[in-house]
Protein backbone atom coordinates (compact mmCIF):
# COMPACT_ATOMS: atom_id res chain seq x y z
CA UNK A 1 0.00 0.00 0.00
CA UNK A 2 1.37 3.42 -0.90
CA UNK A 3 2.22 5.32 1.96
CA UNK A 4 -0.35 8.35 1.28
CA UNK A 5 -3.46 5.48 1.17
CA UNK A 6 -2.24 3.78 4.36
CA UNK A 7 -1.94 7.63 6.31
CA UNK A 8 -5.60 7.81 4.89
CA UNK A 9 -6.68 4.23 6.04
CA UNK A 10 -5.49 4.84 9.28
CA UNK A 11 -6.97 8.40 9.48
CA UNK A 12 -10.61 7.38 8.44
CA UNK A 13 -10.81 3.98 10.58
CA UNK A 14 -9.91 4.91 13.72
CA UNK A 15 -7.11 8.06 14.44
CA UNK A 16 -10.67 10.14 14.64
CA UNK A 17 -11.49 7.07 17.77
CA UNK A 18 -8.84 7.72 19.60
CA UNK A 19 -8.58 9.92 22.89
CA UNK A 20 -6.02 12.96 22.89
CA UNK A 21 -3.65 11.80 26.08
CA UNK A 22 -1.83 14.40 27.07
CA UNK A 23 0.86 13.94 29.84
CA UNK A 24 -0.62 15.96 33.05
CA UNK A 25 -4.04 13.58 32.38
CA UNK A 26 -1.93 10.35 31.80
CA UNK A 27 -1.34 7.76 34.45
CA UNK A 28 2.14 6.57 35.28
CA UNK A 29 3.03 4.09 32.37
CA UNK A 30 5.50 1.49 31.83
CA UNK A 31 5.99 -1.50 29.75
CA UNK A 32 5.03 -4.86 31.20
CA UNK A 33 7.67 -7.15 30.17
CA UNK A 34 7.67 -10.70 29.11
CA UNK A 35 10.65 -12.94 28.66
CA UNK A 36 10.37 -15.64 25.62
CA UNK A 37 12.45 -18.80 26.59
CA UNK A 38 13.82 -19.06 23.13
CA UNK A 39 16.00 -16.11 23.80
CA UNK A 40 18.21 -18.80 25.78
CA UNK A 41 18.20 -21.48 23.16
CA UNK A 42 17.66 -24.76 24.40
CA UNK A 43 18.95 -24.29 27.79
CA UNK A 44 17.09 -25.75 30.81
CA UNK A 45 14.04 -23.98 32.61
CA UNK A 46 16.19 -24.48 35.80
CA UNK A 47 18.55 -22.41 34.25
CA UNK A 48 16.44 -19.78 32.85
CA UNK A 49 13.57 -18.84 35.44
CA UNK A 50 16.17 -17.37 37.81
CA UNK A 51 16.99 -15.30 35.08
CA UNK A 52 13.72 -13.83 34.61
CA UNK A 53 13.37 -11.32 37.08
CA UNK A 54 16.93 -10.35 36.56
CA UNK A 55 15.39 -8.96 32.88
CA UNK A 56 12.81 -6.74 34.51
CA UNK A 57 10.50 -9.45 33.18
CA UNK A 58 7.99 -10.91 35.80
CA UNK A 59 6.75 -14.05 33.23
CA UNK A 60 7.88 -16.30 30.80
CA UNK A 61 6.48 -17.93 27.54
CA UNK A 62 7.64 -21.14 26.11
CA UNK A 63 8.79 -21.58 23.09
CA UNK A 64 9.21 -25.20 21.57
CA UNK A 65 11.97 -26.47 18.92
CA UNK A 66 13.18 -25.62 16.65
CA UNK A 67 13.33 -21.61 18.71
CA UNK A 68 13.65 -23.58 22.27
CA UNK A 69 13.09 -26.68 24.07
CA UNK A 70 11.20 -25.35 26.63
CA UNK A 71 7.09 -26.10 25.81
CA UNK A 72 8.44 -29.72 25.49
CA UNK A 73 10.36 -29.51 28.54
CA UNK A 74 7.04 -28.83 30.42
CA UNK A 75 5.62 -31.72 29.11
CA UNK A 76 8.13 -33.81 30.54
CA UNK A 77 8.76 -32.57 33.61
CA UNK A 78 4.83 -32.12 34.21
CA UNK A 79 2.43 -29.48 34.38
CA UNK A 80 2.54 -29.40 38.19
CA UNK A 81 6.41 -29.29 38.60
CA UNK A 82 6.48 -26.31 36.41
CA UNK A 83 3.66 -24.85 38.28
CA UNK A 84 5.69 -25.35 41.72
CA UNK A 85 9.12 -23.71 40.03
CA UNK A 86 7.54 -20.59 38.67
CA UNK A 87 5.93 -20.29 42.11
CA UNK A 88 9.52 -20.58 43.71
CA UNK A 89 10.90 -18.40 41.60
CA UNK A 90 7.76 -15.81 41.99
CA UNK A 91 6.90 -15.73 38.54
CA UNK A 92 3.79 -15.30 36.33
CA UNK A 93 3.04 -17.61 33.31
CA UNK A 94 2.44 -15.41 29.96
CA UNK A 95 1.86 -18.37 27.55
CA UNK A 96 3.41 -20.16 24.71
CA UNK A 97 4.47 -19.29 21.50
CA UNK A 98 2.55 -22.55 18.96
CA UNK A 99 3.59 -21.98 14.97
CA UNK A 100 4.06 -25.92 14.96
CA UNK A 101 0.15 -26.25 15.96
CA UNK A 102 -1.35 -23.41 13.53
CA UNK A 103 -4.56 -21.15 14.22
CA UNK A 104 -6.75 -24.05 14.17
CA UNK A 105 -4.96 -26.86 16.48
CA UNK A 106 -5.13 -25.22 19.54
CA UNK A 107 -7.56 -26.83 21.54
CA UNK A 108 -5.44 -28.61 23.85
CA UNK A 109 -2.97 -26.22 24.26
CA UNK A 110 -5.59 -23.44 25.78
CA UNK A 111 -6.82 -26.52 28.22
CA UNK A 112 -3.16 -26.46 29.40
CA UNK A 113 -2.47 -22.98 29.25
CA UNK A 114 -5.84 -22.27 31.23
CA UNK A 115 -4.52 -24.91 33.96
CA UNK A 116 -0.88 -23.04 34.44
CA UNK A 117 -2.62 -19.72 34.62
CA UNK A 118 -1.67 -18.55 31.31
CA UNK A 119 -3.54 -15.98 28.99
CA UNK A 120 -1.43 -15.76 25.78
CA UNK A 121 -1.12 -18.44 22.57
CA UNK A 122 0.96 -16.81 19.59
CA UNK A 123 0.40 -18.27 15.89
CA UNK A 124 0.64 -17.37 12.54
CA UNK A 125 -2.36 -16.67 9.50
CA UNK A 126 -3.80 -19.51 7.70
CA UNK A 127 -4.28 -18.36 3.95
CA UNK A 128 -3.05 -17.35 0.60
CA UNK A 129 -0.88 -14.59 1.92
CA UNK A 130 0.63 -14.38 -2.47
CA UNK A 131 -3.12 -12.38 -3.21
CA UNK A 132 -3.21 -8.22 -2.84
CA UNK A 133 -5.47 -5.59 -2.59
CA UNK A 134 -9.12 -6.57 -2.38
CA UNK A 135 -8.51 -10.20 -2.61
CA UNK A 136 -6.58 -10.13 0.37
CA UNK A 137 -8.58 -8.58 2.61
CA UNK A 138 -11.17 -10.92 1.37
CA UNK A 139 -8.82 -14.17 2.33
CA UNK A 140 -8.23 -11.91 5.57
CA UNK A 141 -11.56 -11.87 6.14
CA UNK A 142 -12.23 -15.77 5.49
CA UNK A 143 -9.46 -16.08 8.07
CA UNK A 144 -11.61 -13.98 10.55
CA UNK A 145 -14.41 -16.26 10.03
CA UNK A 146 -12.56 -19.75 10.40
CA UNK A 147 -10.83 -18.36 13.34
CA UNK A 148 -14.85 -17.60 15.54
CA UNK A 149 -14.82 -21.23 16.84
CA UNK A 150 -11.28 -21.04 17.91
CA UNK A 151 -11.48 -17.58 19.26
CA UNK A 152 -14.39 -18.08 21.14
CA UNK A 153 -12.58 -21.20 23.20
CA UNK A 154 -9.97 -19.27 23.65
CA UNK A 155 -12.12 -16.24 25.21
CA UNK A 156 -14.07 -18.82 27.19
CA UNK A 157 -11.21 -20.52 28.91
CA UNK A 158 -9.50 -16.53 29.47
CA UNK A 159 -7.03 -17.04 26.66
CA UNK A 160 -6.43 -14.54 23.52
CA UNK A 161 -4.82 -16.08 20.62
CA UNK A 162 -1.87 -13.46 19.44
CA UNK A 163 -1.85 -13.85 15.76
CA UNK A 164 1.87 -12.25 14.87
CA UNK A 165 2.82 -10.35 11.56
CA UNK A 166 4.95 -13.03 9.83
CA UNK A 167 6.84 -13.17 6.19
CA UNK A 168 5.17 -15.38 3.72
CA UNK A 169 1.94 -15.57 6.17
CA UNK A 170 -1.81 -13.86 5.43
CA UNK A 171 -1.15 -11.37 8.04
CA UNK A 172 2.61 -10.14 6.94
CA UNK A 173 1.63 -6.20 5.45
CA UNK A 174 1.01 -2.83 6.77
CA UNK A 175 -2.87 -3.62 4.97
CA UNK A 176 -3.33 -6.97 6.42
CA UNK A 177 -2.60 -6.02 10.06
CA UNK A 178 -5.16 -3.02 10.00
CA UNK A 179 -8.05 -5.51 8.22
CA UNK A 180 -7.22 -8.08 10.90
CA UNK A 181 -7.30 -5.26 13.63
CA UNK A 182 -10.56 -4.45 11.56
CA UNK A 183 -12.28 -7.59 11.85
CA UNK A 184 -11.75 -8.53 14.82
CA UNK A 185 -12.73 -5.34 16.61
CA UNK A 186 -15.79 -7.10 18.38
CA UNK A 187 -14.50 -10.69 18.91
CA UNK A 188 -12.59 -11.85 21.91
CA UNK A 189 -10.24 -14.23 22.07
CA UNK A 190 -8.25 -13.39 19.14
CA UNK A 191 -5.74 -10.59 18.92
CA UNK A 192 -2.66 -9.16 17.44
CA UNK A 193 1.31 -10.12 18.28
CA UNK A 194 2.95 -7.25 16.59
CA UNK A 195 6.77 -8.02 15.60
CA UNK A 196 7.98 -4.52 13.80
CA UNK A 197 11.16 -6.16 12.60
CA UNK A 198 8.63 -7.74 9.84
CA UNK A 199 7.58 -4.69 8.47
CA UNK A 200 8.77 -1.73 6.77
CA UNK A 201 10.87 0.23 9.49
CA UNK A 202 9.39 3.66 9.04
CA UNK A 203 8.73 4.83 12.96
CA UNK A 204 5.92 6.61 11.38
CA UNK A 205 3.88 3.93 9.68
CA UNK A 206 4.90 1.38 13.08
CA UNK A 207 3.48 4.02 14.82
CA UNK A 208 0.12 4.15 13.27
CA UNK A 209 -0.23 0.52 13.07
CA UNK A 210 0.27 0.45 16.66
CA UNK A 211 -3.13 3.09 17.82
CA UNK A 212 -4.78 1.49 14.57
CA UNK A 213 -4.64 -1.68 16.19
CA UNK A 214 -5.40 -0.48 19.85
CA UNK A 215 -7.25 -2.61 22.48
CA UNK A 216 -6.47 -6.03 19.97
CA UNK A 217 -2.76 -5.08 20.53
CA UNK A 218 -2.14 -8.42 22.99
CA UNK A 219 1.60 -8.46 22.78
CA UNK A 220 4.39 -6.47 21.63
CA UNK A 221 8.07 -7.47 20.72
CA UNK A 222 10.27 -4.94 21.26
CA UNK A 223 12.43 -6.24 18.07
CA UNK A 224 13.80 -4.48 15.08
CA UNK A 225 15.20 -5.86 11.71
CA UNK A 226 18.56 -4.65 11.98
CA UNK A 227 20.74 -6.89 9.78
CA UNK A 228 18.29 -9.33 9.73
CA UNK A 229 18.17 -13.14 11.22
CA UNK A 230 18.37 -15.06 8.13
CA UNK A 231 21.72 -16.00 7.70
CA UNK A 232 24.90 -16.36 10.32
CA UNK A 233 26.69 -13.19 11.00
CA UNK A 234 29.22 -11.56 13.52
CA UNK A 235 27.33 -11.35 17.13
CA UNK A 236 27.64 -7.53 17.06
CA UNK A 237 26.04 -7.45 13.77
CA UNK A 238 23.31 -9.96 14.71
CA UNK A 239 22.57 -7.91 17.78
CA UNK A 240 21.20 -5.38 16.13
CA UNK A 241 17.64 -7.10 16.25
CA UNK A 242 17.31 -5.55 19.72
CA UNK A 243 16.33 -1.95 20.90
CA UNK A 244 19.51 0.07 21.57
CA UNK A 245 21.72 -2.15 18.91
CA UNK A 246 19.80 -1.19 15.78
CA UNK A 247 19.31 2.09 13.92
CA UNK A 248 15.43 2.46 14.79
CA UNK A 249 13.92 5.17 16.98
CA UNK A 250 12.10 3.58 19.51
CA UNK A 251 10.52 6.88 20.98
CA UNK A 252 7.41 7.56 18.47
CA UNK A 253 6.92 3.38 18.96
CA UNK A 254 6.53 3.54 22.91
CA UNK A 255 4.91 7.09 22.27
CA UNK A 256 2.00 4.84 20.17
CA UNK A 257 2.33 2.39 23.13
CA UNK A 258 1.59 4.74 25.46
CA UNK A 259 -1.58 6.48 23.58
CA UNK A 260 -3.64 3.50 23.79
CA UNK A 261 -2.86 2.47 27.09
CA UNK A 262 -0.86 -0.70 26.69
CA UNK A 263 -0.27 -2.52 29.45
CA UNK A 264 -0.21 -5.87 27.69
CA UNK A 265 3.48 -8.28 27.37
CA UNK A 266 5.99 -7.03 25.89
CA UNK A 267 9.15 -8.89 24.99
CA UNK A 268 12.44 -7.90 24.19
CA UNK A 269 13.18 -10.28 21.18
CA UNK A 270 15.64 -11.37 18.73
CA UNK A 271 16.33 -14.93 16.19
CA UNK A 272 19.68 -15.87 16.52
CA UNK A 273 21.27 -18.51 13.64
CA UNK A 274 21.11 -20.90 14.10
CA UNK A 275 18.09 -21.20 15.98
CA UNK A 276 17.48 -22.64 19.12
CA UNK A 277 20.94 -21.20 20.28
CA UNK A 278 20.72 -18.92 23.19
CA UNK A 279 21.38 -14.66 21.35
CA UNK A 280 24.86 -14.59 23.06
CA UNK A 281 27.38 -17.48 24.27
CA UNK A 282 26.85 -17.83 27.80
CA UNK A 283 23.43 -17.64 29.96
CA UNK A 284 25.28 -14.30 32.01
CA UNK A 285 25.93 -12.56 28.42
CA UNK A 286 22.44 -13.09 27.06
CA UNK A 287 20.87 -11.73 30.29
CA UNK A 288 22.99 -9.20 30.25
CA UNK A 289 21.90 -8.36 26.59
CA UNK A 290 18.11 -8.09 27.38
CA UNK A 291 18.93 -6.05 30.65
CA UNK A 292 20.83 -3.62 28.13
CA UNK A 293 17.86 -3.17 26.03
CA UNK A 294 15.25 -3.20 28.60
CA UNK A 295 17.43 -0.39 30.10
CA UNK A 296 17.45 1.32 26.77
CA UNK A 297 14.01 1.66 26.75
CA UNK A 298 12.91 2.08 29.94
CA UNK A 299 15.00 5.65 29.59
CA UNK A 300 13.03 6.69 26.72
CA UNK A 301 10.87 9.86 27.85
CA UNK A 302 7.31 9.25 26.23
């Protein structure tokens, strides 16, 4: 979408909704941090919880191979042993992270998420995400539409399904994540898991996306492209995925954040190459990499 029809998208469907928030009527804000287990590879869970809090984070989500180990790790140590080691540590349980299951083979997982105390499932689009203009926001749509049985589990059992902005997936453009915002305006359960480092990095257009897709907002990765994550590279040039590395201003982003309230999970995220390695060499140096960018933003004036 051209940048002048997007600016007018935005501005017809819902800039006009929005409150102005000015800071003298605003309430103290802050992100709410998450930490995703694959940023530690395929280490342990008795490795990483006590690493959580360290991160400013006060949950985790699981991520299972080939980003982490960790959602299978549950299942083998048991639902109730995790339970008692997040309570040890004094943690919260965000949720898992389920591309392996799809949109529509969830059913078990929000039983078991509902059990730990969870409130978060992230998946991809189901589609023909190789159609534009109207006839993808028609497969969008038909998306929507599969998705009201799933959704509607989820939103019974307390759980929102975070569809995330993805490269060759249905919900992957600027256009696709305002129809999906769009659609799903009205219908619990399902929500968006916005990733900026798969979109264009203008701070401008991430910025609009952001109040566009307001209240369905249900997590946020704090994660820019960088140098991207597709191939291996030097560590300092990999590193760039994260807040403070890269070249992107983060203030108009948390500024959007801010505007509509978010108090939803946010993670500070990266891919390393392979996957399923922890982002730096050592459990220390990767904590100490997410403290660094969690830092980084948390002095941001917004």
């Amino acid at each position: 979408m051209k940048r002048r029809r997007f600016l007018q998208h935005i501005a017809a469907s819902s800039a006009a909704a929005l409150p102005h928030v000015t800071s003298a009527a605003a309430p103290a804000w802050r992100l709410n941090y998450m930490l995703a287990s694959s940023m530690y590879g395929g280490l342990k869970l008795a490795d990483i919880l006590p690493e959580v809090k360290k991160t400013g984070a006060t949950s985790i989500e699981l991520w299972p191979k080939k980003w982490g180990t960790q959602r299978e790790e549950l299942d083998e140590i048991g639902h109730d042993r995790f339970a008692s080691m997040l309570k040890e540590h004094g943690l919260g349980f965000g949720g898992t992270t389920r591309y392996d299951l799809g949109p529509f083979g969830l059913t078990d997982e929000i039983t078991i998420i509902k059990k730990l105390g969870g409130s978060i499932i992230v998946t991809g689009g189901a589609g023909n995400y190789k159609l534009e203009g109207d006839a993808l926001k028609a497969e969008v749509k038909g998306f929507v539409e599969k998705m009201k049985p799933h959704a509607a589990l989820a939103a019974e059992n307390g759980i929102t399904i975070g569809i995330e902005n993805h490269i060759n997936n249905i919900i992957d453009t600027p256009n696709s994540l305002l129809w999906l915002a769009d659609f799903t305006r009205d219908m619990p359960g399902i929500g968006i898991a916005l990733a900026p480092y798969h979109l264009p990095q203008d701070t401008k257009w991430l910025a609009d996306i952001i109040t566009h897709c307001d209240k369905k907002l249900t997590l946020f990765y704090a994660w820019e492209h960088g140098m991207g994550c597709m191939k291996p590279m030097p560590k300092d040039e990999e590193v760039q995925q994260l807040p403070g590395r890269g070249k992107l201003d983060w203030k108009p982003l948390l500024s959007a954040l801010r505007q509509i309230n978010f108090t939803g999970p946010t993670e500070i995220f990266m891919h390393p190459t392979p996957r399923g390695i922890p982002i730096m060499p050592t459990l220390a140096e990767s904590t100490a990499e997410i403290v660094r960018a969690r830092e980084f933003l948390d002095k941001i004036t917004v």
